[in-house]
PDB file of N, CA and C in Angstrom:
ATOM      1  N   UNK A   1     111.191  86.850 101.521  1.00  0.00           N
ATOM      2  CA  UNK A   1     111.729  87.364 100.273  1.00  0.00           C
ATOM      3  C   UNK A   1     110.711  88.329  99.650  1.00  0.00           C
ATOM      4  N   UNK A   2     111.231  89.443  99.001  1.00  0.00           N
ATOM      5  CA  UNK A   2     110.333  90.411  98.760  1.00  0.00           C
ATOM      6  C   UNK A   2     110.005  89.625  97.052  1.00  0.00           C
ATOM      7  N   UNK A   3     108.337  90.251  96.877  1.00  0.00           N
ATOM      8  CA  UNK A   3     107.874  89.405  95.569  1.00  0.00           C
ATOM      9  C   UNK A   3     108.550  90.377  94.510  1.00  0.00           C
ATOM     10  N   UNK A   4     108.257  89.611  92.925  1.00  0.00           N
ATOM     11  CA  UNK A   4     109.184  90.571  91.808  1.00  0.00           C
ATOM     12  C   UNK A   4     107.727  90.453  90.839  1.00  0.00           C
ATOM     13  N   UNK A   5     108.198  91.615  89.989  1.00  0.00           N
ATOM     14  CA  UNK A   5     106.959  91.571  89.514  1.00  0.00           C
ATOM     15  C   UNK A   5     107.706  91.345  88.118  1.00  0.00           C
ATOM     16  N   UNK A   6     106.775  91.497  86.750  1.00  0.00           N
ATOM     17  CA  UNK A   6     107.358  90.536  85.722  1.00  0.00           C
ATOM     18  C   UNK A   6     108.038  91.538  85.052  1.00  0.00           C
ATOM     19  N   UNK A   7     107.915  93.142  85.330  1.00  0.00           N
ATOM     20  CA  UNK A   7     109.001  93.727  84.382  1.00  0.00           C
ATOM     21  C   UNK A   7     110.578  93.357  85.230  1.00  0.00           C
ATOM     22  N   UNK A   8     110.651  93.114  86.346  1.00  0.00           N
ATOM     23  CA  UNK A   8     112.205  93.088  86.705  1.00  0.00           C
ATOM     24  C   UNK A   8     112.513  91.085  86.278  1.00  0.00           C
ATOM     25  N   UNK A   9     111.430  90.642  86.066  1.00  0.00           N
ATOM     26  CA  UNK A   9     111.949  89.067  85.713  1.00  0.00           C
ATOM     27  C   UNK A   9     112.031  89.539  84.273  1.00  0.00           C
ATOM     28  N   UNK A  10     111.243  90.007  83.652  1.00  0.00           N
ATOM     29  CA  UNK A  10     111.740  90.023  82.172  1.00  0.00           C
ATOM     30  C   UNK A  10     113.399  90.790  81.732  1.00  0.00           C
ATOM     31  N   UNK A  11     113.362  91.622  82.762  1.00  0.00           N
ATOM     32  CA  UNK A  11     115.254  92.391  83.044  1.00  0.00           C
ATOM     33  C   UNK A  11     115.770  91.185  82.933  1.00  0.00           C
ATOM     34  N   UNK A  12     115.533  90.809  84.283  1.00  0.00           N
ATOM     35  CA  UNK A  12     116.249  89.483  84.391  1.00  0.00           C
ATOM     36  C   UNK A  12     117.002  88.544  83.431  1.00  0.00           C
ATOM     37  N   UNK A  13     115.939  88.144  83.045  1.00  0.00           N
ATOM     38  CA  UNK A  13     115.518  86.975  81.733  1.00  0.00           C
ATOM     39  C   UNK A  13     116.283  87.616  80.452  1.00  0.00           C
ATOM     40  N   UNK A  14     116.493  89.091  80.618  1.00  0.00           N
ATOM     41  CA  UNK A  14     117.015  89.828  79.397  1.00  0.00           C
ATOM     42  C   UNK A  14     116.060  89.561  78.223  1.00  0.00           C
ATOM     43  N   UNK A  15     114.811  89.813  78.479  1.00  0.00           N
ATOM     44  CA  UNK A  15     114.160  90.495  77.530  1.00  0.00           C
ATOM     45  C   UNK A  15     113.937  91.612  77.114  1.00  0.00           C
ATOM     46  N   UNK A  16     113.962  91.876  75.815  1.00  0.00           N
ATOM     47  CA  UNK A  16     113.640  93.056  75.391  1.00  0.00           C
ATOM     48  C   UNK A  16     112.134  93.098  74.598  1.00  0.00           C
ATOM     49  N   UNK A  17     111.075  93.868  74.999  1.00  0.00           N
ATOM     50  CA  UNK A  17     109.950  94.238  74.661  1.00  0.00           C
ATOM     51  C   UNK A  17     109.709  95.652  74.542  1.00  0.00           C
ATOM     52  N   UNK A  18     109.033  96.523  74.167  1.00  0.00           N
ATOM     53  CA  UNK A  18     108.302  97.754  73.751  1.00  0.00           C
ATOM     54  C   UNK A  18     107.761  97.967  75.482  1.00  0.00           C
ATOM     55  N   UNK A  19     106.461  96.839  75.682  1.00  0.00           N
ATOM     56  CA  UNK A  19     105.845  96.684  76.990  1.00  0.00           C
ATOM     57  C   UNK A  19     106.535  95.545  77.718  1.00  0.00           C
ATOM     58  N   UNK A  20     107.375  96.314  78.767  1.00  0.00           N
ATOM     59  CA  UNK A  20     108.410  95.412  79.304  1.00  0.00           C
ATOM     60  C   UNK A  20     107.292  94.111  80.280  1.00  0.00           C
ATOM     61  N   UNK A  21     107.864  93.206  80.539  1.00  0.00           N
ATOM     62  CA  UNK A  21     106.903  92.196  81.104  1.00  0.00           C
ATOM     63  C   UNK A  21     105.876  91.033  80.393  1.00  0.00           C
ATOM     64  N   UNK A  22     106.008  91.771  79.098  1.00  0.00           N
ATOM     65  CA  UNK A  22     105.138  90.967  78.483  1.00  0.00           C
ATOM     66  C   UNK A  22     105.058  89.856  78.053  1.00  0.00           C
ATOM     67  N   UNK A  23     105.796  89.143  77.296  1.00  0.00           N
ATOM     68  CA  UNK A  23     105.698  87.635  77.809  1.00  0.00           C
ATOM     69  C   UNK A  23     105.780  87.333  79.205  1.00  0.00           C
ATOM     70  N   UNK A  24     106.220  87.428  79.598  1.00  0.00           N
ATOM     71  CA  UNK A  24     106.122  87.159  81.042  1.00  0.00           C
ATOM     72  C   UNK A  24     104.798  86.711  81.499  1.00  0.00           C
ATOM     73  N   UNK A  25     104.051  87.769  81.432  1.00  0.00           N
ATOM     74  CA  UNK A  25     102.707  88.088  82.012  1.00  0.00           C
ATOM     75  C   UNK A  25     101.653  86.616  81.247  1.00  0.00           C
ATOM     76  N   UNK A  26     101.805  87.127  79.855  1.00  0.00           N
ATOM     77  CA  UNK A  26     101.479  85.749  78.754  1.00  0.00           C
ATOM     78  C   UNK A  26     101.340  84.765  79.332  1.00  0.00           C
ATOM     79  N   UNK A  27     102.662  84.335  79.842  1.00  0.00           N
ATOM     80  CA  UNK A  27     102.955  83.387  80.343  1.00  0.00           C
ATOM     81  C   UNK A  27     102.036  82.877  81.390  1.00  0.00           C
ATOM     82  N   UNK A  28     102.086  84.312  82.472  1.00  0.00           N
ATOM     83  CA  UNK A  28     101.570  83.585  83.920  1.00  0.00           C
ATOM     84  C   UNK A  28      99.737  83.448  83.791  1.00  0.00           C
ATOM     85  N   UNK A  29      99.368  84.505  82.590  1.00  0.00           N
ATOM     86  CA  UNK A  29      97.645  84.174  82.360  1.00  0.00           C
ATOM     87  C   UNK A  29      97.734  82.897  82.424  1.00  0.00           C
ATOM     88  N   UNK A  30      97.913  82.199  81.529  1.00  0.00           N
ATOM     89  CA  UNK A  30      97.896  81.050  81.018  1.00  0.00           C
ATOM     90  C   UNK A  30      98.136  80.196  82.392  1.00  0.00           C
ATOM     91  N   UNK A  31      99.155  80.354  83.065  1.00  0.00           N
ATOM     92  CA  UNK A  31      99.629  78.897  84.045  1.00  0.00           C
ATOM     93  C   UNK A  31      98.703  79.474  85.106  1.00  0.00           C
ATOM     94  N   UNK A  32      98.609  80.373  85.412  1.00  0.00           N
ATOM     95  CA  UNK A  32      98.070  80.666  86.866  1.00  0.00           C
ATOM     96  C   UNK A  32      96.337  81.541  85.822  1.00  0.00           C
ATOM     97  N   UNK A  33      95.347  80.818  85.458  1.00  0.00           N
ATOM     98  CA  UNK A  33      94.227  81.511  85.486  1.00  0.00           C
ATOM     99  C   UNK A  33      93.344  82.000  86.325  1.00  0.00           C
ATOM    100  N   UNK A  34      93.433  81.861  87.918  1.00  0.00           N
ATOM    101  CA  UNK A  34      93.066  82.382  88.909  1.00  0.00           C
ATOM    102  C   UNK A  34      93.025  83.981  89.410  1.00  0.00           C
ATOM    103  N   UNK A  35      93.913  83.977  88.834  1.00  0.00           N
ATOM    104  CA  UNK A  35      94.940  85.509  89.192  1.00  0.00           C
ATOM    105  C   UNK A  35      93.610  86.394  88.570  1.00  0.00           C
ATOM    106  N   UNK A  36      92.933  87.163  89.693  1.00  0.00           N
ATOM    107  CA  UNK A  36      92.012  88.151  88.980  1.00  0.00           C
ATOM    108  C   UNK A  36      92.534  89.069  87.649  1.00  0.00           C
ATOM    109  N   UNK A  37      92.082  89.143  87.025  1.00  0.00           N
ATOM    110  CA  UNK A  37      92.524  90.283  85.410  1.00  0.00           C
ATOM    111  C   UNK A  37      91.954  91.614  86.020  1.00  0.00           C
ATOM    112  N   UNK A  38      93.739  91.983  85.638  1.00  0.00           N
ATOM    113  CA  UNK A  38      93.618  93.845  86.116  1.00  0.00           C
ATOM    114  C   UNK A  38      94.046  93.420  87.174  1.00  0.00           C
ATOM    115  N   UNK A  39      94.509  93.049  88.109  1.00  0.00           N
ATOM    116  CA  UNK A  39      95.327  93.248  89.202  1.00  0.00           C
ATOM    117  C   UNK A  39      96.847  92.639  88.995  1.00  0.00           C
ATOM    118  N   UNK A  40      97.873  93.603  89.836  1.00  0.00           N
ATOM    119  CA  UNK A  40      99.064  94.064  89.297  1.00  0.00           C
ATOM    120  C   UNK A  40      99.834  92.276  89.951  1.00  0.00           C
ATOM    121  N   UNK A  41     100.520  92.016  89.081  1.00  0.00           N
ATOM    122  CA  UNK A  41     101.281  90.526  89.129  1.00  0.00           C
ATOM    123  C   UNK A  41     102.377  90.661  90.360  1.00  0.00           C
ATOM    124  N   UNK A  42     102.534  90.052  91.735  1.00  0.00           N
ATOM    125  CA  UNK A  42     103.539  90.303  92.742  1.00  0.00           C
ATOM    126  C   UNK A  42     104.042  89.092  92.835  1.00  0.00           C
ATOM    127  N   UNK A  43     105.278  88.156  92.227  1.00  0.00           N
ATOM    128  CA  UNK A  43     105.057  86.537  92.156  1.00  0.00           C
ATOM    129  C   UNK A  43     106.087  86.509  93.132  1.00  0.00           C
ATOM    130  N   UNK A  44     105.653  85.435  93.700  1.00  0.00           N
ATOM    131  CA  UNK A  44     106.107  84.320  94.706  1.00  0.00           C
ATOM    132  C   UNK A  44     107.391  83.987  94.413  1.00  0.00           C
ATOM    133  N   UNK A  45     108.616  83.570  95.254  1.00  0.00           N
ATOM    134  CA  UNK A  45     109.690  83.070  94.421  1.00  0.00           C
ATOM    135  C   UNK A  45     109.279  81.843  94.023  1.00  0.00           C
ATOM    136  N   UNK A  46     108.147  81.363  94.503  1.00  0.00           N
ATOM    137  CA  UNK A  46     108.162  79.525  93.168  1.00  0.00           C
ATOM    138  C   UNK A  46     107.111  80.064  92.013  1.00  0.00           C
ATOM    139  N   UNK A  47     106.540  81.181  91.952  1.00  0.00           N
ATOM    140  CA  UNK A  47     106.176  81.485  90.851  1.00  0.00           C
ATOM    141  C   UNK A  47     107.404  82.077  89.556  1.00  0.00           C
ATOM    142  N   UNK A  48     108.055  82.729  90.319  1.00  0.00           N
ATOM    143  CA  UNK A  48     109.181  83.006  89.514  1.00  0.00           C
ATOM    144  C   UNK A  48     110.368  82.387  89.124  1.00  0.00           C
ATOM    145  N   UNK A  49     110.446  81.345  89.908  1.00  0.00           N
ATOM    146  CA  UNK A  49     111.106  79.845  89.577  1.00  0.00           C
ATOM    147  C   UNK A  49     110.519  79.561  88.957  1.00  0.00           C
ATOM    148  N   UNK A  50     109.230  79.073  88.729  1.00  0.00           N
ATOM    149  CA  UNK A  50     108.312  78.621  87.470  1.00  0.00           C
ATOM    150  C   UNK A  50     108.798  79.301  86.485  1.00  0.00           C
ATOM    151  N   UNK A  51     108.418  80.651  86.061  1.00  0.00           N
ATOM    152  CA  UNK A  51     108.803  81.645  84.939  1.00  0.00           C
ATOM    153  C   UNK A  51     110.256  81.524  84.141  1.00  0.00           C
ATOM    154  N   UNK A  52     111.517  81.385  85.353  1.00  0.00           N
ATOM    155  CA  UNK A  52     112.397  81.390  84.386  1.00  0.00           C
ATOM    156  C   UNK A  52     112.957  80.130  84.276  1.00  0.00           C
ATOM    157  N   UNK A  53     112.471  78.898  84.723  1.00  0.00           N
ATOM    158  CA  UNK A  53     112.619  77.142  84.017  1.00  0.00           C
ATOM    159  C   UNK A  53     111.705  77.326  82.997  1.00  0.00           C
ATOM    160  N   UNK A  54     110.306  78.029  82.985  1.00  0.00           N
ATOM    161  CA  UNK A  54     109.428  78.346  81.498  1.00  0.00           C
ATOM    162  C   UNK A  54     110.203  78.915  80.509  1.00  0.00           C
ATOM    163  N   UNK A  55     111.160  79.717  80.695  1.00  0.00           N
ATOM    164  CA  UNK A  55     111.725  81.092  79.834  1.00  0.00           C
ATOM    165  C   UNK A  55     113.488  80.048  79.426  1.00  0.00           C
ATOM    166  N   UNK A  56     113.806  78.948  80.244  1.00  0.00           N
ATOM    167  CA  UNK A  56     115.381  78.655  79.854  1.00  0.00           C
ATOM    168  C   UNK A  56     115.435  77.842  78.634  1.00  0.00           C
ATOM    169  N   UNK A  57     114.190  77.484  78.606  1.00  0.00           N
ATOM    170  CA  UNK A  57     114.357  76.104  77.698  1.00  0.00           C
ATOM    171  C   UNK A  57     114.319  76.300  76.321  1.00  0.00           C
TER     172      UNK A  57
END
């Protein structure tokens, strides 16, 4: 499966932001702090399963 990055999950999710992705991203600092800062977010589909069970509730 090809990875999604968080402006097409925030489409998704039907968010609307200024800087598209942005909660999103919020989001994944926080759960995933590993993720070097400054490199571009390519999530996994169980990362993005994570994101939108984070985003339904």
């Amino acid at each position: 499966m090809t990875p999604i990055t968080p402006p097409e999950l925030a489409d998704e999710l039907g968010h609307i932001e200024t800087r598209k992705g942005l909660k999103v991203r919020n989001y994944l600092r926080k759960t995933y702090p590993e993720h070097k800062k400054g490199e571009r977010w390519h999530l996994s589909p169980e990362q993005a399963d994570d994101v939108r069970s984070h985003f339904a509730r």
